[in-house]
N, C-alpha and C. Protein backbone atom coordinates (compact mmCIF):
# COMPACT_ATOMS: atom_id res chain seq x y z
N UNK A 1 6.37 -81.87 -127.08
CA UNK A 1 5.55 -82.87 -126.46
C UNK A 1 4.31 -83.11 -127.35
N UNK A 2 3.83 -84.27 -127.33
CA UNK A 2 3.19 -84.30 -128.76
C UNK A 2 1.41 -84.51 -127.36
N UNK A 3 0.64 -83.59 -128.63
CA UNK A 3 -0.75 -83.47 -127.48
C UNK A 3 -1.63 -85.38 -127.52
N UNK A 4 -2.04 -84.84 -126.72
CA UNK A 4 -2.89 -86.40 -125.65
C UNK A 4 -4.60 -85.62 -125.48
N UNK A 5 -5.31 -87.06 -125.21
CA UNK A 5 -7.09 -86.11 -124.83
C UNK A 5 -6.71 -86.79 -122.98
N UNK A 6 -6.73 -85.07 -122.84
CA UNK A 6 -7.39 -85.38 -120.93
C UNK A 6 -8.63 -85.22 -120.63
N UNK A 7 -9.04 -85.96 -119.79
CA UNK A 7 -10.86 -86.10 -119.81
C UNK A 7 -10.77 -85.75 -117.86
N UNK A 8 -12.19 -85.30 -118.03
CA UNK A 8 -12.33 -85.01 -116.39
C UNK A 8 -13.62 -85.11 -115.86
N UNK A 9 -14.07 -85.29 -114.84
CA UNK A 9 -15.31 -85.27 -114.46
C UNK A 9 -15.08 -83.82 -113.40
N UNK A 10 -16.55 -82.95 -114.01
CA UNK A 10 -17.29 -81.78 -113.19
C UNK A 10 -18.48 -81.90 -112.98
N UNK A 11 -18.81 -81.68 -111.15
CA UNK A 11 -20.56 -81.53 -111.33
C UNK A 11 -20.77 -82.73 -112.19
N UNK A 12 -20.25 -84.04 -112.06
CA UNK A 12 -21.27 -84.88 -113.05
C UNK A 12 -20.84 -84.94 -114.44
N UNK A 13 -20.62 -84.48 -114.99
CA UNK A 13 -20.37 -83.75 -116.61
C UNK A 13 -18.98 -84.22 -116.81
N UNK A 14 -18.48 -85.23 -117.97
CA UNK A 14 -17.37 -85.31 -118.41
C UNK A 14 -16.88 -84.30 -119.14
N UNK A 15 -15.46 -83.79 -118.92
CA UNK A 15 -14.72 -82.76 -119.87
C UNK A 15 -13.89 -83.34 -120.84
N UNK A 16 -14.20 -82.85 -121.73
CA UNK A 16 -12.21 -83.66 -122.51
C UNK A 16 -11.77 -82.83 -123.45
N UNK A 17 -10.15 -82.73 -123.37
CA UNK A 17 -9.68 -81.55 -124.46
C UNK A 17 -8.41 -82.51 -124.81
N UNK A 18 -7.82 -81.68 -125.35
CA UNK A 18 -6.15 -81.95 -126.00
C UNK A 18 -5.61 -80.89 -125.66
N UNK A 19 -4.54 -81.44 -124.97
CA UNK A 19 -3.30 -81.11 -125.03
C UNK A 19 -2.23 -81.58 -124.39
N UNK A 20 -0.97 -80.75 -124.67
CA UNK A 20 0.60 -81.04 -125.25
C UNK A 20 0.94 -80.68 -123.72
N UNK A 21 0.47 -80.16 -123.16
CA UNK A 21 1.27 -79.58 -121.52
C UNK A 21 1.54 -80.51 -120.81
N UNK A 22 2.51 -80.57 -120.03
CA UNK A 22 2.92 -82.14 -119.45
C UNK A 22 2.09 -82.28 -118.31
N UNK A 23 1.75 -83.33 -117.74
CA UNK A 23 0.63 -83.76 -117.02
C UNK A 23 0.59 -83.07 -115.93
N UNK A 24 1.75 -82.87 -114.96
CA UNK A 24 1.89 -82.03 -113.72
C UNK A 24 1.02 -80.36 -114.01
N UNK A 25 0.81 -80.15 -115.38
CA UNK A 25 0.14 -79.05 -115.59
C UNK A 25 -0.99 -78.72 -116.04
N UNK A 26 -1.74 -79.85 -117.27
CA UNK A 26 -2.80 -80.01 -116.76
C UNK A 26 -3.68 -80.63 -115.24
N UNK A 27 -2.74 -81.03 -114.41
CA UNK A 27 -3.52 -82.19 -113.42
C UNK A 27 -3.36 -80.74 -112.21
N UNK A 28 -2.85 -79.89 -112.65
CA UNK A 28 -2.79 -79.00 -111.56
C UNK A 28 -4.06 -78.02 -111.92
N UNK A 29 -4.11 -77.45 -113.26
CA UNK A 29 -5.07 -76.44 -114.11
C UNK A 29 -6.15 -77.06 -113.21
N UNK A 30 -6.58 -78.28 -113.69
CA UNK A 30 -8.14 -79.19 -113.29
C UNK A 30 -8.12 -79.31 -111.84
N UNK A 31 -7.12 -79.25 -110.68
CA UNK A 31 -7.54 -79.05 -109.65
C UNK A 31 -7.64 -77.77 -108.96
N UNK A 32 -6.95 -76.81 -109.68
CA UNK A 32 -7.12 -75.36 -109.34
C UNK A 32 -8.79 -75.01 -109.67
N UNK A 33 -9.28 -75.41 -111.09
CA UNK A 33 -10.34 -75.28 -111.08
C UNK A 33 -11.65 -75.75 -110.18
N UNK A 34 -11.19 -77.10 -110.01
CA UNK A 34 -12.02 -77.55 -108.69
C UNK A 34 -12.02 -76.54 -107.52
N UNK A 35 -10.89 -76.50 -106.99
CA UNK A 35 -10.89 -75.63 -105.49
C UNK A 35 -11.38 -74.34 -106.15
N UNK A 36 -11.67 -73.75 -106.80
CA UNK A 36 -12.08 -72.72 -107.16
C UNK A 36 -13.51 -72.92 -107.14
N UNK A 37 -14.36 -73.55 -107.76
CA UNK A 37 -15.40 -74.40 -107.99
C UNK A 37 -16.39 -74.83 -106.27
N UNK A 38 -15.31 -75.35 -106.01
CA UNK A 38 -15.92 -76.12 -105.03
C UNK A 38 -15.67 -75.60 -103.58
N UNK A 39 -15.08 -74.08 -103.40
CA UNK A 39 -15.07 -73.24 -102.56
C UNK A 39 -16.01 -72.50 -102.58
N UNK A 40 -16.79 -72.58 -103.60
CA UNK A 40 -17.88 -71.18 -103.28
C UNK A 40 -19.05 -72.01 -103.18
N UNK A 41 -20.25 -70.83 -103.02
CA UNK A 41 -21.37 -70.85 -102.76
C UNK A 41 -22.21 -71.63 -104.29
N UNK A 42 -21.81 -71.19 -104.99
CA UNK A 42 -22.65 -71.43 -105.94
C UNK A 42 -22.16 -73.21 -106.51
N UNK A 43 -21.34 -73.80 -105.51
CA UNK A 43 -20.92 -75.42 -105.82
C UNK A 43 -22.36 -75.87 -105.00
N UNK A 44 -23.57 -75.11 -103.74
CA UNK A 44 -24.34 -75.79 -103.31
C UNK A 44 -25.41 -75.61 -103.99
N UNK A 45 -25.05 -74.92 -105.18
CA UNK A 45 -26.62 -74.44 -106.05
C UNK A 45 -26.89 -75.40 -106.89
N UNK A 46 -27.72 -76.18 -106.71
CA UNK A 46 -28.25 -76.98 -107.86
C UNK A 46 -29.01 -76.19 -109.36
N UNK A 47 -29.57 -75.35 -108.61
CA UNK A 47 -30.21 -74.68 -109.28
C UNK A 47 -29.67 -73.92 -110.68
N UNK A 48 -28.09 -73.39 -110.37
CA UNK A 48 -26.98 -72.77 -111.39
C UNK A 48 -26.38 -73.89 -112.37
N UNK A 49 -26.56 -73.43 -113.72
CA UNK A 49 -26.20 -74.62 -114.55
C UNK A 49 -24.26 -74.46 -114.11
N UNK A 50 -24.36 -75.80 -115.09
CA UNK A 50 -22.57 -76.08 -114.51
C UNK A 50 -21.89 -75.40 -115.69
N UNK A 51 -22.47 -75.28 -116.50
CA UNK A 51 -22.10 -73.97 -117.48
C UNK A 51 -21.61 -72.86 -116.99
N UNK A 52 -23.28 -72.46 -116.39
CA UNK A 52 -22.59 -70.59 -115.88
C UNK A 52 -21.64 -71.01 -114.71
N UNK A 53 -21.40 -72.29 -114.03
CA UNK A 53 -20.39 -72.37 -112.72
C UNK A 53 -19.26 -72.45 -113.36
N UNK A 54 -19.00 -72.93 -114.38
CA UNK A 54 -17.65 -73.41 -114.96
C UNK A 54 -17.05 -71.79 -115.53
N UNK A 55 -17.81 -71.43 -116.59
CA UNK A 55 -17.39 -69.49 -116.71
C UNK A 55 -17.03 -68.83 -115.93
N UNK A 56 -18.40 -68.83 -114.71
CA UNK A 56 -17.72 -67.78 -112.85
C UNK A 56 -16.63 -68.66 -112.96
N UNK A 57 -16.28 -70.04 -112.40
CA UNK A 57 -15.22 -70.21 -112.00
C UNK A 57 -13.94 -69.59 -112.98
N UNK A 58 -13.86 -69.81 -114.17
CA UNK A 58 -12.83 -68.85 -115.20
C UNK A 58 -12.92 -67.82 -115.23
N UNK A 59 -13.54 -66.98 -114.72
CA UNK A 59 -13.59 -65.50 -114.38
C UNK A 59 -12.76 -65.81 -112.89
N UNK A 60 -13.12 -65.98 -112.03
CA UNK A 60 -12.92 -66.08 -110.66
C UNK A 60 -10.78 -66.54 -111.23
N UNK A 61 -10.53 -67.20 -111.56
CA UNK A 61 -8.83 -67.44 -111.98
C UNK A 61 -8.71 -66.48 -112.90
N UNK A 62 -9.47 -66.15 -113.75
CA UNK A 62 -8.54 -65.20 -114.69
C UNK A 62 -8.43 -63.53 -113.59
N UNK A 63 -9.44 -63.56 -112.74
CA UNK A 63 -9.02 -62.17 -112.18
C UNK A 63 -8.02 -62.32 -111.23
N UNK A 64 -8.00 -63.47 -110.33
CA UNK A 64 -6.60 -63.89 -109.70
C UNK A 64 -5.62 -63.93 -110.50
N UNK A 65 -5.35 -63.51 -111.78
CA UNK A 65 -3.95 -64.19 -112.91
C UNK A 65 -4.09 -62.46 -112.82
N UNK A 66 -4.79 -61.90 -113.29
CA UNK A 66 -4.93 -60.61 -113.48
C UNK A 66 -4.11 -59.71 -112.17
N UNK A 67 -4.41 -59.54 -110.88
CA UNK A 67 -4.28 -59.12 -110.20
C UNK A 67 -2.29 -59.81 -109.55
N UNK A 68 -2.80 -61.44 -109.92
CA UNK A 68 -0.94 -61.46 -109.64
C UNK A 68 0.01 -61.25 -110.65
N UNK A 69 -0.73 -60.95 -111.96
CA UNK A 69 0.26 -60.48 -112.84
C UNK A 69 0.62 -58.85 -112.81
N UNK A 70 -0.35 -57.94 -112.14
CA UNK A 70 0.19 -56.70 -111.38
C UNK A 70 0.72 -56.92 -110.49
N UNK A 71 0.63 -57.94 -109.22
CA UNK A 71 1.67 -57.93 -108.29
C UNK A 71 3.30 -57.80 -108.73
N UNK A 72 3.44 -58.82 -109.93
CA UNK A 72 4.58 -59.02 -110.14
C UNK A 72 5.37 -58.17 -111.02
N UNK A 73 4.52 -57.25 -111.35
CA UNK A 73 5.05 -56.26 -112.33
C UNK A 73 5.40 -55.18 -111.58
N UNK A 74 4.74 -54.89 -110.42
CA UNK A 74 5.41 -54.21 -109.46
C UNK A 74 6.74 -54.61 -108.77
N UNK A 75 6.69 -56.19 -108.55
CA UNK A 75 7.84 -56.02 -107.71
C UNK A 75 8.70 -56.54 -108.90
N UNK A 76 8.98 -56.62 -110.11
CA UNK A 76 9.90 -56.80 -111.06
C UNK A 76 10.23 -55.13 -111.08
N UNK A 77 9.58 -53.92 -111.38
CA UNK A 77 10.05 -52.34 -111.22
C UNK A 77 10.99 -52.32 -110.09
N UNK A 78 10.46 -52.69 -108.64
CA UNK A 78 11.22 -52.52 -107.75
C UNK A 78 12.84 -53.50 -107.15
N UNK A 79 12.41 -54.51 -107.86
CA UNK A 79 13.82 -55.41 -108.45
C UNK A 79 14.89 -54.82 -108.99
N UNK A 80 14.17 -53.89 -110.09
CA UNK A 80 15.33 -53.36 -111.47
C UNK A 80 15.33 -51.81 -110.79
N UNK A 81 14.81 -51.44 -109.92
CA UNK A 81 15.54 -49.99 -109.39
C UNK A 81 16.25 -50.40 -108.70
N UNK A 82 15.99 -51.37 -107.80
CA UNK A 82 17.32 -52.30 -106.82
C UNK A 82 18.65 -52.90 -107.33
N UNK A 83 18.56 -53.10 -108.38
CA UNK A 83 19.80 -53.54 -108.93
C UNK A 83 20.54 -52.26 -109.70
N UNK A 84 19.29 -51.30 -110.25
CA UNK A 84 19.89 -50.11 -110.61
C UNK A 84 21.15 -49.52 -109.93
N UNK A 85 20.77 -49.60 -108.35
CA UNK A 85 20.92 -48.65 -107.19
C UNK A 85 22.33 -49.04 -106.86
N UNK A 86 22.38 -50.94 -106.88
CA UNK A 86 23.26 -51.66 -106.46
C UNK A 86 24.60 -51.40 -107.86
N UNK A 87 23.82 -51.56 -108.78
CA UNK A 87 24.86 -50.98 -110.14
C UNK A 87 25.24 -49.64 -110.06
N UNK A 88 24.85 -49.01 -109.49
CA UNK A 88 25.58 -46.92 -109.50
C UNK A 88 26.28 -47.20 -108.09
N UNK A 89 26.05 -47.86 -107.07
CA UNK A 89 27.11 -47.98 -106.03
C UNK A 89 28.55 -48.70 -106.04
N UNK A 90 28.37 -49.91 -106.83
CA UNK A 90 29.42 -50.13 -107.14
C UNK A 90 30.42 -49.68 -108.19
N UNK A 91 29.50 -48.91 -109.15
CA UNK A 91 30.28 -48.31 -110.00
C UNK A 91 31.37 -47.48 -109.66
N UNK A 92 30.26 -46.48 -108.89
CA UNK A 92 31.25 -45.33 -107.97
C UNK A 92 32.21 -45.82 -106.98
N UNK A 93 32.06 -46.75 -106.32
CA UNK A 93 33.26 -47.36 -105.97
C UNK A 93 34.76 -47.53 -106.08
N UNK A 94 34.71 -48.12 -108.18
CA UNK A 94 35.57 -48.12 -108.59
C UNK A 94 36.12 -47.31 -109.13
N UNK A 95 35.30 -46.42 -109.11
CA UNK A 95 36.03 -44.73 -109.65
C UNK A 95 37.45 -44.48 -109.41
């Protein structure tokens, strides 16, 4: 996919980058960031630049990516002992 500039408005502030990700994925990234953004406390602070809001908010998703990328590493272990389990039962089966 050949990259494109997506532009966005935050807090006021135009964004714009490049890239190649197909639109359903940037247009999702930029609204995850909003609801992230615009759920907390610090979306009523005028006072907090949109700088340090835009960082918390990328902290605030990268520790959610963090924490569901241990979810899933757990239940991928407990997947592959499950199929383990299901592979030595049928084995013995055919004994």
């Amino acid at each position: 996919m050949e990259e494109r500039l997506v532009s966005f408005t935050l807090f006021g502030q135009e964004f714009s980058f490049y890239s190649d990700a197909p639109e359903y994925e940037v247009q999702g990234a930029i609204a995850m960031l909003r609801d992230e953004l615009e759920g907390t406390d610090l979306a009523a602070r005028s006072t907090v630049p949109s700088s340090t809001m835009l960082v918390l908010g990328c902290l605030r998703l990268a520790a959610r990516y963090v924490n569901l990328d241990k979810e899933f590493s757990t239940f991928r272990t407990s997947q592959e002992k499950s199929i383990d389990k299901l592979i030595n039962k049928v084995s013995s089966g055919m004994e």
